[in-house]
C-alpha atoms as a PDB file:
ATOM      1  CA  UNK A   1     -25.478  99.577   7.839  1.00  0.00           C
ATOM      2  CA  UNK A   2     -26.870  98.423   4.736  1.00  0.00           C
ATOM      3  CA  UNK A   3     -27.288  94.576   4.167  1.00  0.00           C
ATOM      4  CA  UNK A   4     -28.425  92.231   1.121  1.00  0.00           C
ATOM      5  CA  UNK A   5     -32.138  92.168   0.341  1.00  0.00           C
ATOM      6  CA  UNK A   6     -32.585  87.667   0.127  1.00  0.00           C
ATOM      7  CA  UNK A   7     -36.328  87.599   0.318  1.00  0.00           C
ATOM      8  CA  UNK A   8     -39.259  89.755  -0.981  1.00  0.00           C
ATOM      9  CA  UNK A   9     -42.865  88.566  -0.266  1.00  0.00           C
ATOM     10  CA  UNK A  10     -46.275  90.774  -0.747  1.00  0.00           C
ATOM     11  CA  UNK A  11     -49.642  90.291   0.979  1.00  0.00           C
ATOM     12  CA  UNK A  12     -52.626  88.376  -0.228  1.00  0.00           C
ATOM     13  CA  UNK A  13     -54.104  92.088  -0.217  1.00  0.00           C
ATOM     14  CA  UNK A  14     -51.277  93.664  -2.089  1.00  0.00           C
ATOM     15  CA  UNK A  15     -51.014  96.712   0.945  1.00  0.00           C
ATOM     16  CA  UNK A  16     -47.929  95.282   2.711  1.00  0.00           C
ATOM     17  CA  UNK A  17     -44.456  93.982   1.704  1.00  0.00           C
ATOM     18  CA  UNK A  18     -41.982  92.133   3.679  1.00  0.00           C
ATOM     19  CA  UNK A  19     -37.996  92.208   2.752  1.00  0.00           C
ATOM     20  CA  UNK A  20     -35.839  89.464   4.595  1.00  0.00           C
ATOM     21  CA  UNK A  21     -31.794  90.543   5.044  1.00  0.00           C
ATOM     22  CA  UNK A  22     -29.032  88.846   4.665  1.00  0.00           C
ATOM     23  CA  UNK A  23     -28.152  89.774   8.699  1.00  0.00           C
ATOM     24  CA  UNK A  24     -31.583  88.370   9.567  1.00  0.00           C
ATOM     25  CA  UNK A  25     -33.611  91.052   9.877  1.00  0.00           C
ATOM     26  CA  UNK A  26     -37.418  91.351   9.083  1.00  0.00           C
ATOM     27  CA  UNK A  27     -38.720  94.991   7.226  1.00  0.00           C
ATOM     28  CA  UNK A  28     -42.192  94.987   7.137  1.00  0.00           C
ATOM     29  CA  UNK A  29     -43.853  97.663   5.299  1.00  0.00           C
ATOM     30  CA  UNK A  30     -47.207  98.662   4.387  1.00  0.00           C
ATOM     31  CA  UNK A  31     -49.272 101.249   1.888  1.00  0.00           C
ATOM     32  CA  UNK A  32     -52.806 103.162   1.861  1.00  0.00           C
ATOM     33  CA  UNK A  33     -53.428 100.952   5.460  1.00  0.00           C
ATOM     34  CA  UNK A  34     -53.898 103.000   8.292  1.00  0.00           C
ATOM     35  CA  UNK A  35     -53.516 100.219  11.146  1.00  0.00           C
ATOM     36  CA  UNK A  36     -51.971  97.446   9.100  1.00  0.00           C
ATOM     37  CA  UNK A  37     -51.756  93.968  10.981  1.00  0.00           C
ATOM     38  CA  UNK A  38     -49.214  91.639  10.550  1.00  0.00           C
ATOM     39  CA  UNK A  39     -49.294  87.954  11.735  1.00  0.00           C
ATOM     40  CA  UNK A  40     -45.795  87.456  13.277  1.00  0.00           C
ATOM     41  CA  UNK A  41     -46.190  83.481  13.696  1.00  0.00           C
ATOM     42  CA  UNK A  42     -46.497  82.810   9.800  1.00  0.00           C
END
């Protein structure tokens, strides 16, 4: 089920993106980083 893209923030180093939905999910997604690392409590 597709749902509306509401928020759109990229990393400090540019390697990971992070799209908030309009059902609340979180899609986290990251580029030329083996093991990237996300904080989850920020």
């Amino acid at each position: 089920v597709a749902t509306r893209v509401l928020s759109f923030d990229v990393s400090p180093t540019s390697k990971c993106l992070g799209f908030g939905g309009a059902a609340g999910s979180i899609h986290l997604m990251a580029t030329n980083a083996p093991d990237p690392q996300f904080n989850t409590f920020s």
